[in-house]
C-alpha atoms as a PDB file:
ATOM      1  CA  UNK A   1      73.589   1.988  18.311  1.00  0.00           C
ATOM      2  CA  UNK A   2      72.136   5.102  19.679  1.00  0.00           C
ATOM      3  CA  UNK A   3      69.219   5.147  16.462  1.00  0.00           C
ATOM      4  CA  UNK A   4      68.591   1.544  17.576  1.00  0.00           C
ATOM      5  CA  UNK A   5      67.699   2.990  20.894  1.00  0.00           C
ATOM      6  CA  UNK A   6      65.732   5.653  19.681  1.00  0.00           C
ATOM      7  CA  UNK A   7      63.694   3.178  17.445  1.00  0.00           C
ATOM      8  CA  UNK A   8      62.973   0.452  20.447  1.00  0.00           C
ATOM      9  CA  UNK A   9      61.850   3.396  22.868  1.00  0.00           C
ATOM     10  CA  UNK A  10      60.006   4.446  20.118  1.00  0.00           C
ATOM     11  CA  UNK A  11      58.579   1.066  19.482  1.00  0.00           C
ATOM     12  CA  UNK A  12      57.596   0.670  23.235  1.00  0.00           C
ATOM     13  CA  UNK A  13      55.402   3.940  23.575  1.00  0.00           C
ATOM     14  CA  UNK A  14      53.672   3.062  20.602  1.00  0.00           C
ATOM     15  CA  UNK A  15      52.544  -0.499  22.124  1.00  0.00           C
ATOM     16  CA  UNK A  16      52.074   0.727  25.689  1.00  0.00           C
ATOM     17  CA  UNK A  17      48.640   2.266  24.991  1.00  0.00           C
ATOM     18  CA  UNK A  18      47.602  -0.537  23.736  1.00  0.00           C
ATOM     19  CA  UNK A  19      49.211  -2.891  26.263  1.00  0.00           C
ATOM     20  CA  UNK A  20      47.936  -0.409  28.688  1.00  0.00           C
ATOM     21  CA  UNK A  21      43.617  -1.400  27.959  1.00  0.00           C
ATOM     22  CA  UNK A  22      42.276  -3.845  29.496  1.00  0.00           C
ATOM     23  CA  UNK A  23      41.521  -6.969  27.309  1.00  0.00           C
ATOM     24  CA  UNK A  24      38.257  -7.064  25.433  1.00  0.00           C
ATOM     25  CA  UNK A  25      35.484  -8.582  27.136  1.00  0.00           C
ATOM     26  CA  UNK A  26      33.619 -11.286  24.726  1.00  0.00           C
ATOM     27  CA  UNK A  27      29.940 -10.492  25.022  1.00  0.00           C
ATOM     28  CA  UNK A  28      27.905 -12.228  27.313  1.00  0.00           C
ATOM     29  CA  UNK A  29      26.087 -15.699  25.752  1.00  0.00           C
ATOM     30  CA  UNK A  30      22.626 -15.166  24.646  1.00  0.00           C
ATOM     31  CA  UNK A  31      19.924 -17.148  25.740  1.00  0.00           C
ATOM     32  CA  UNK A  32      18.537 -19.500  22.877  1.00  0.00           C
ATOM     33  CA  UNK A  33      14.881 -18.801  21.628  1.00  0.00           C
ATOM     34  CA  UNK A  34      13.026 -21.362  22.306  1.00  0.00           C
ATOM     35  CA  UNK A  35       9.795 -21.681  20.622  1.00  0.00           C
ATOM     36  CA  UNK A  36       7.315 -24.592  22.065  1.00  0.00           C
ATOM     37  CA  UNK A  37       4.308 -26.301  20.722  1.00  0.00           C
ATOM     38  CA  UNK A  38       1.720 -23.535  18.639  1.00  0.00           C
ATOM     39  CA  UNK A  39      -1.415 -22.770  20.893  1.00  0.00           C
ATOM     40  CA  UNK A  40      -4.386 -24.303  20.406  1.00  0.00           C
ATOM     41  CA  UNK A  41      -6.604 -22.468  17.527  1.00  0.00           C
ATOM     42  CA  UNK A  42      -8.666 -19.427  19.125  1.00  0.00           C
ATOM     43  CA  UNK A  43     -11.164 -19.274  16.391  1.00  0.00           C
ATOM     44  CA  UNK A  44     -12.825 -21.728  14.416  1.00  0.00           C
ATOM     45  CA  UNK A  45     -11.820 -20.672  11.236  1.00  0.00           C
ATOM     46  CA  UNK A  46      -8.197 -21.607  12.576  1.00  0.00           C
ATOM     47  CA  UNK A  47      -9.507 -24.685  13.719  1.00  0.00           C
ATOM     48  CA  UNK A  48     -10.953 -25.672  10.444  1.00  0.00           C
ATOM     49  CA  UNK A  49      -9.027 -28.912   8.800  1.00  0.00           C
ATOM     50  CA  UNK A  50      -9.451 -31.878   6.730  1.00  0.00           C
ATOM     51  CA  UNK A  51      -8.624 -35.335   6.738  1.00  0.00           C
ATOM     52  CA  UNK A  52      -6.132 -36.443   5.490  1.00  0.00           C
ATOM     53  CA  UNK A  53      -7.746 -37.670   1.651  1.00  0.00           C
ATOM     54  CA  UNK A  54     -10.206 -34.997   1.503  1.00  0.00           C
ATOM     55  CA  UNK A  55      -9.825 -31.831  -0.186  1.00  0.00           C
ATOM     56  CA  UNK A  56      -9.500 -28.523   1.586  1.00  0.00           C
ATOM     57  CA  UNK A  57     -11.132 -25.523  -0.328  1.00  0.00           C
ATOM     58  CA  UNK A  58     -10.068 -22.184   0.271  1.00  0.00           C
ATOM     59  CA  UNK A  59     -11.864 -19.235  -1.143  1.00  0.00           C
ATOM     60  CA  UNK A  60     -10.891 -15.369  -0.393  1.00  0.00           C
ATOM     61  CA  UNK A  61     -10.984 -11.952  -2.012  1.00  0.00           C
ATOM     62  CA  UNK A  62      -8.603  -9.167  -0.439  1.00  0.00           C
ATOM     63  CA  UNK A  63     -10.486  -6.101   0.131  1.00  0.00           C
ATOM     64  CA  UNK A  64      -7.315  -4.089   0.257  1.00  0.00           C
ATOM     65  CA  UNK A  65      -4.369  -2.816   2.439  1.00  0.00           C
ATOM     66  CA  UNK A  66      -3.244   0.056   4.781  1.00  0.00           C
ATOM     67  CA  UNK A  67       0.032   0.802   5.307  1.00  0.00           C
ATOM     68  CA  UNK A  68       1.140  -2.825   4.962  1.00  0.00           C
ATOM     69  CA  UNK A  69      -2.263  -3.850   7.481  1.00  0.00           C
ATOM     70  CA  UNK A  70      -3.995  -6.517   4.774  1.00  0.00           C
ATOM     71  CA  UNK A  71      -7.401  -7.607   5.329  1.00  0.00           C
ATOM     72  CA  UNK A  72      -9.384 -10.014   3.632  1.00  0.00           C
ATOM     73  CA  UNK A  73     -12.785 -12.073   3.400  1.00  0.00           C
ATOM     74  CA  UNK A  74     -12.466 -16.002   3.932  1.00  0.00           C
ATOM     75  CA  UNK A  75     -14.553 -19.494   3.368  1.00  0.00           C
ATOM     76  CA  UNK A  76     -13.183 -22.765   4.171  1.00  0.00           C
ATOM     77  CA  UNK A  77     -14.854 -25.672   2.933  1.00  0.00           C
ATOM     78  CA  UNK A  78     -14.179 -29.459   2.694  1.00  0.00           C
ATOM     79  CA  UNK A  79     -15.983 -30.264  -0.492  1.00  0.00           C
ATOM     80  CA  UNK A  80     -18.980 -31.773   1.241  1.00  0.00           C
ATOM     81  CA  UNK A  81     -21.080 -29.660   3.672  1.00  0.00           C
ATOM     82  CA  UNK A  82     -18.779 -28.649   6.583  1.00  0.00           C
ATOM     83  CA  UNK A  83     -17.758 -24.860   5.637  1.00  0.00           C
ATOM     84  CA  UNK A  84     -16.602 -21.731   7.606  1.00  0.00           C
ATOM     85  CA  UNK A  85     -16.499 -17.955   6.973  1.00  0.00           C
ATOM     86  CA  UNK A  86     -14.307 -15.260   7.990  1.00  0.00           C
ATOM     87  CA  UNK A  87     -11.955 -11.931   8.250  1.00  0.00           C
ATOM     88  CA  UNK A  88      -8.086 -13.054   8.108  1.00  0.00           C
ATOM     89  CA  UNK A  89      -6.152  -9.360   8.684  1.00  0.00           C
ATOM     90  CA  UNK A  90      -2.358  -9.931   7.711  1.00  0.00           C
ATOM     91  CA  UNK A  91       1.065  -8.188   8.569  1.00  0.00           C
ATOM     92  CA  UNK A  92       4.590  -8.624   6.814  1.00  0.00           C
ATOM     93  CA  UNK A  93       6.974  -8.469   9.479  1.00  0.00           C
ATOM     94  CA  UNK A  94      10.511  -9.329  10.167  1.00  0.00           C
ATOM     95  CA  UNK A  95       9.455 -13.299  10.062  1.00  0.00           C
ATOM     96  CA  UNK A  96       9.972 -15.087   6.293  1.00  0.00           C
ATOM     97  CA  UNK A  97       6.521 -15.442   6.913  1.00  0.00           C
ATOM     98  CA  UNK A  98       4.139 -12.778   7.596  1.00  0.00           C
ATOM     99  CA  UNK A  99       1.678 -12.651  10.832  1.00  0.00           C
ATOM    100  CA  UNK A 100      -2.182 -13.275  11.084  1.00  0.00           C
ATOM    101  CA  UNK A 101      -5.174 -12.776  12.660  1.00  0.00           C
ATOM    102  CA  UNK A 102      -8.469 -14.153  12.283  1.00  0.00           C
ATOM    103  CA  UNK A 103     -11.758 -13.308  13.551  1.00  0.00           C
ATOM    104  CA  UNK A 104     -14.857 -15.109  13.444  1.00  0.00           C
ATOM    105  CA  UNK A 105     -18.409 -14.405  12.463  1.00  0.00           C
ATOM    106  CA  UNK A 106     -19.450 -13.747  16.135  1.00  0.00           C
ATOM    107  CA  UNK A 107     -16.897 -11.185  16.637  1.00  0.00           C
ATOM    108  CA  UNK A 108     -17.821  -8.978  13.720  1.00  0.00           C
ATOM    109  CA  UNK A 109     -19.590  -6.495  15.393  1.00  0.00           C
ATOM    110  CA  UNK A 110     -17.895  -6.228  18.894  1.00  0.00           C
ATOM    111  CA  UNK A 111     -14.664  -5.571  16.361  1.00  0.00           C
ATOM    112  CA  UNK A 112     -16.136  -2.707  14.988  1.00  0.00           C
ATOM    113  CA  UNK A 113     -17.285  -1.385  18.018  1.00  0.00           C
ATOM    114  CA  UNK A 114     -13.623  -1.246  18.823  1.00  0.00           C
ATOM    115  CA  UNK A 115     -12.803   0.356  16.434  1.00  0.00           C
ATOM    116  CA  UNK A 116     -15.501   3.069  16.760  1.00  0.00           C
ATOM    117  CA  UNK A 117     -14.935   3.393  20.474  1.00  0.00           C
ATOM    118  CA  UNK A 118     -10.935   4.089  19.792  1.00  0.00           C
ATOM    119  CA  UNK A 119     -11.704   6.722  16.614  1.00  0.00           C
ATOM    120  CA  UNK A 120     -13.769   8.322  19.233  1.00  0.00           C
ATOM    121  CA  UNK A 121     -10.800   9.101  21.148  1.00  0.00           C
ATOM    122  CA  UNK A 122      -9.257  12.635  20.583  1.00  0.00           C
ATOM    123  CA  UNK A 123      -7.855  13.524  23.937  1.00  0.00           C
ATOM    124  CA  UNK A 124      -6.751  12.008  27.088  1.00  0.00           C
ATOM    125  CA  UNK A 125     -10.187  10.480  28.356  1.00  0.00           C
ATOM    126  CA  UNK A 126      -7.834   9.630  31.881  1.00  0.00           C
ATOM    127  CA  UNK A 127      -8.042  13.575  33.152  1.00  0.00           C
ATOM    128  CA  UNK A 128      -5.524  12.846  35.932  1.00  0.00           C
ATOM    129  CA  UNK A 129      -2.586  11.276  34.085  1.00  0.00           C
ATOM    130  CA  UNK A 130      -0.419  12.603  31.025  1.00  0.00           C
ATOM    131  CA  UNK A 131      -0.031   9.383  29.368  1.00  0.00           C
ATOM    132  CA  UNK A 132      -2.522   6.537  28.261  1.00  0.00           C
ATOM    133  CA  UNK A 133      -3.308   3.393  26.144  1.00  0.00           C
ATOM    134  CA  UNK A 134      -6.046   1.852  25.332  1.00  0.00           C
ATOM    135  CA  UNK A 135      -6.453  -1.641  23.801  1.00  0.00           C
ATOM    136  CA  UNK A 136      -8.735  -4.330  22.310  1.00  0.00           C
ATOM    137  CA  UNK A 137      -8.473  -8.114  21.180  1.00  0.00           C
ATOM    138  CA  UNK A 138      -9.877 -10.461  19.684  1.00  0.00           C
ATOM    139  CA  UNK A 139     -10.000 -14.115  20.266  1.00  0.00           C
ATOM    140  CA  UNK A 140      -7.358 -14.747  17.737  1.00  0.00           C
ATOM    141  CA  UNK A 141      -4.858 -11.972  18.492  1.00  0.00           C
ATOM    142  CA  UNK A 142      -6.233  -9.082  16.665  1.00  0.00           C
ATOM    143  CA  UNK A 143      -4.938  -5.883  18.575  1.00  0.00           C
ATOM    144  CA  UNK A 144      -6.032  -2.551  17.935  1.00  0.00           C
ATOM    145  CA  UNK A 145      -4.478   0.365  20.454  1.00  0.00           C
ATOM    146  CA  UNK A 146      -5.096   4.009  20.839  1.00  0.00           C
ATOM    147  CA  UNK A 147      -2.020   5.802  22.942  1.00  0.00           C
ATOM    148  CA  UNK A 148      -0.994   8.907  23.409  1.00  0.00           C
ATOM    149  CA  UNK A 149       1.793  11.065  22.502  1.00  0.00           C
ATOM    150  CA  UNK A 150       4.351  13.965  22.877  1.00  0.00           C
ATOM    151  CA  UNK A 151       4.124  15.723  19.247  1.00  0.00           C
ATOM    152  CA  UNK A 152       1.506  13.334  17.719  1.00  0.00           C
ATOM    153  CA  UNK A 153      -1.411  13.752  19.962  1.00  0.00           C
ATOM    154  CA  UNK A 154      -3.460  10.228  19.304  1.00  0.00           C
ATOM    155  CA  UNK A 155      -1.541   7.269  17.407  1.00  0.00           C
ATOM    156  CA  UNK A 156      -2.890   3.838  16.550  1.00  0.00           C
ATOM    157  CA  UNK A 157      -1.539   0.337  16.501  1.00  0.00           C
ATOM    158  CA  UNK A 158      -2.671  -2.590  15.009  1.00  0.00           C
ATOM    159  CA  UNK A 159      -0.852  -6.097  15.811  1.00  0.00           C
ATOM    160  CA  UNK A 160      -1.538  -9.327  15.053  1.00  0.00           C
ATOM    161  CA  UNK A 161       0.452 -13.124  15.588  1.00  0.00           C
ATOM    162  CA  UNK A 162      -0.134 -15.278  18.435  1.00  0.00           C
ATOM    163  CA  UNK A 163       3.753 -16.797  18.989  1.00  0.00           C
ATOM    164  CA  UNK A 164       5.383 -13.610  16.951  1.00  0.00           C
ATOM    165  CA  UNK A 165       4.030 -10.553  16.847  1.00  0.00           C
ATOM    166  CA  UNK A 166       4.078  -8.029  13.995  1.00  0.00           C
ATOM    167  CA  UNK A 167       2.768  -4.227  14.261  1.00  0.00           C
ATOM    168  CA  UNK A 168       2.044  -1.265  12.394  1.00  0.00           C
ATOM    169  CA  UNK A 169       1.415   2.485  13.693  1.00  0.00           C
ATOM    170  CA  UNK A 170      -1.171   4.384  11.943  1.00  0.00           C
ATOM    171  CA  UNK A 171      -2.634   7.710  12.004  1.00  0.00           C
ATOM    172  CA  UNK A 172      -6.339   8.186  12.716  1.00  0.00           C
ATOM    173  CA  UNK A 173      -7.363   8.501   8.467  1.00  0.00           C
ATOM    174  CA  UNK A 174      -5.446   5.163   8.202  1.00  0.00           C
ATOM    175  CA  UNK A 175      -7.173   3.727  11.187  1.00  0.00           C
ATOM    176  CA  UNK A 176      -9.998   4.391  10.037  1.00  0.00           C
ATOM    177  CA  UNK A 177      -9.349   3.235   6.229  1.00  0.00           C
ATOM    178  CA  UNK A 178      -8.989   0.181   8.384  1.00  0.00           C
ATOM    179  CA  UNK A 179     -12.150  -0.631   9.507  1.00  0.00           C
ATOM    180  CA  UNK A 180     -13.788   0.550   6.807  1.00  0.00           C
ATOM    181  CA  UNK A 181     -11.606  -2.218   5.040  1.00  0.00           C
ATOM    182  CA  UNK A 182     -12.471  -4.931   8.050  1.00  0.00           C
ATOM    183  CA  UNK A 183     -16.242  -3.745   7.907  1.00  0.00           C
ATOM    184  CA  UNK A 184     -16.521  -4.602   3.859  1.00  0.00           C
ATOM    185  CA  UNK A 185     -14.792  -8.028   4.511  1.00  0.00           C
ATOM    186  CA  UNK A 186     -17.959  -8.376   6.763  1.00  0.00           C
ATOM    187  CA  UNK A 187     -20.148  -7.477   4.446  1.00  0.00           C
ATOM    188  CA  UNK A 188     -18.835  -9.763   2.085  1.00  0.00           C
ATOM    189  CA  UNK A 189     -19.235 -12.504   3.946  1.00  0.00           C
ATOM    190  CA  UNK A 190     -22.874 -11.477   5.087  1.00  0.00           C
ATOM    191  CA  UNK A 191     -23.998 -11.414   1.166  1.00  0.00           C
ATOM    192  CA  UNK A 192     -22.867 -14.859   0.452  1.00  0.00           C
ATOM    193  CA  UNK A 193     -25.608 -17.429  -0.388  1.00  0.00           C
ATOM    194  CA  UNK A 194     -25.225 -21.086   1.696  1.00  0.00           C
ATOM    195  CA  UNK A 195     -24.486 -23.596  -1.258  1.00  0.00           C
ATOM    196  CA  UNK A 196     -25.557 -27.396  -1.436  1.00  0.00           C
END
């Protein structure tokens, strides 16, 4: 009788601990995504479609890749006489589908300008504050971003995607491989006769 004893008291201390925590909260409900209508096309190469019948061509080379950041030269044509050129930069991010960008003909040159003005950036160019960033865009969600940092002194960003986003962090060689990269898809397009 007296082990019996021993063995329920025994039983009891080991479940009062447990009986003694609160009960586990369930975690709070997460709001649903909701994703709406895509925007309207920022660039004409975007825009470019087809009726329904006709034939959409598509024509590209990729001029290469930097640290997953791909960039390539495009034309879009319907078959007949309508046609339009451009740079399409791509990222692979957590989506099934990767991200994009695309820049038309008349942004060419303020995009490289971007670029040139953020290379140029070595220090803080604010003087009175420790921390800074510094960003351009283009029409169709091209981001390029200079910021500062602790150990790293100047980083860059590039992100593209208009509903989801996807970005890459790249050192100032890489950056610069870049637009190198973005400033041969222009000349690509630039040496490209008009066909009939």
């Amino acid at each position: 009788m007296r082990a019996h004893r021993l063995l329920f008291v025994a039983a009891l201390l080991a479940a009062a601990p447990a009986a003694a925590q609160p009960p586990a909260q369930a975690p709070p409900p997460q709001e649903p995504i909701v994703i709406g209508p895509p925007p309207p096309p920022a660039t004409a190469l975007e825009a470019f479609t087809v009726s329904p019948g006709a034939v959409l061509i598509s024509a590209y080379e990729e001029l290469g890749e930097v640290e997953g950041v791909f960039v390539e030269a495009r034309e879009m044509r319907d078959g007949r006489t309508r046609r339009i050129r451009g740079i399409i930069v791509t990222i692979a991010g957590r989506q099934p589908t990767p991200e994009q960008a695309f820049v038309d003909p008349d942004e060419f040159v303020d995009l490289l300008k971007g670029f040139d003005e953020l290379l140029a950036i070595t220090t803080n160019p604010t003087g009175q504050f420790r921390n800074f960033d510094m960003r351009y865009s283009t029409r169709g969600e091209l981001v390029l971003t200079a910021s500062s940092t602790r150990n790293r002194g100047v980083v860059y960003g590039v992100e593209v995607g208009r509903l989801l986003h996807a970005r890459r962090t790249l050192n100032g060689g890489e950056f610069h491989q870049l637009r190198t990269l973005v400033e041969a898809a222009q000349q690509k397009l630039a040496t490209l006769r008009e066909e009939r």
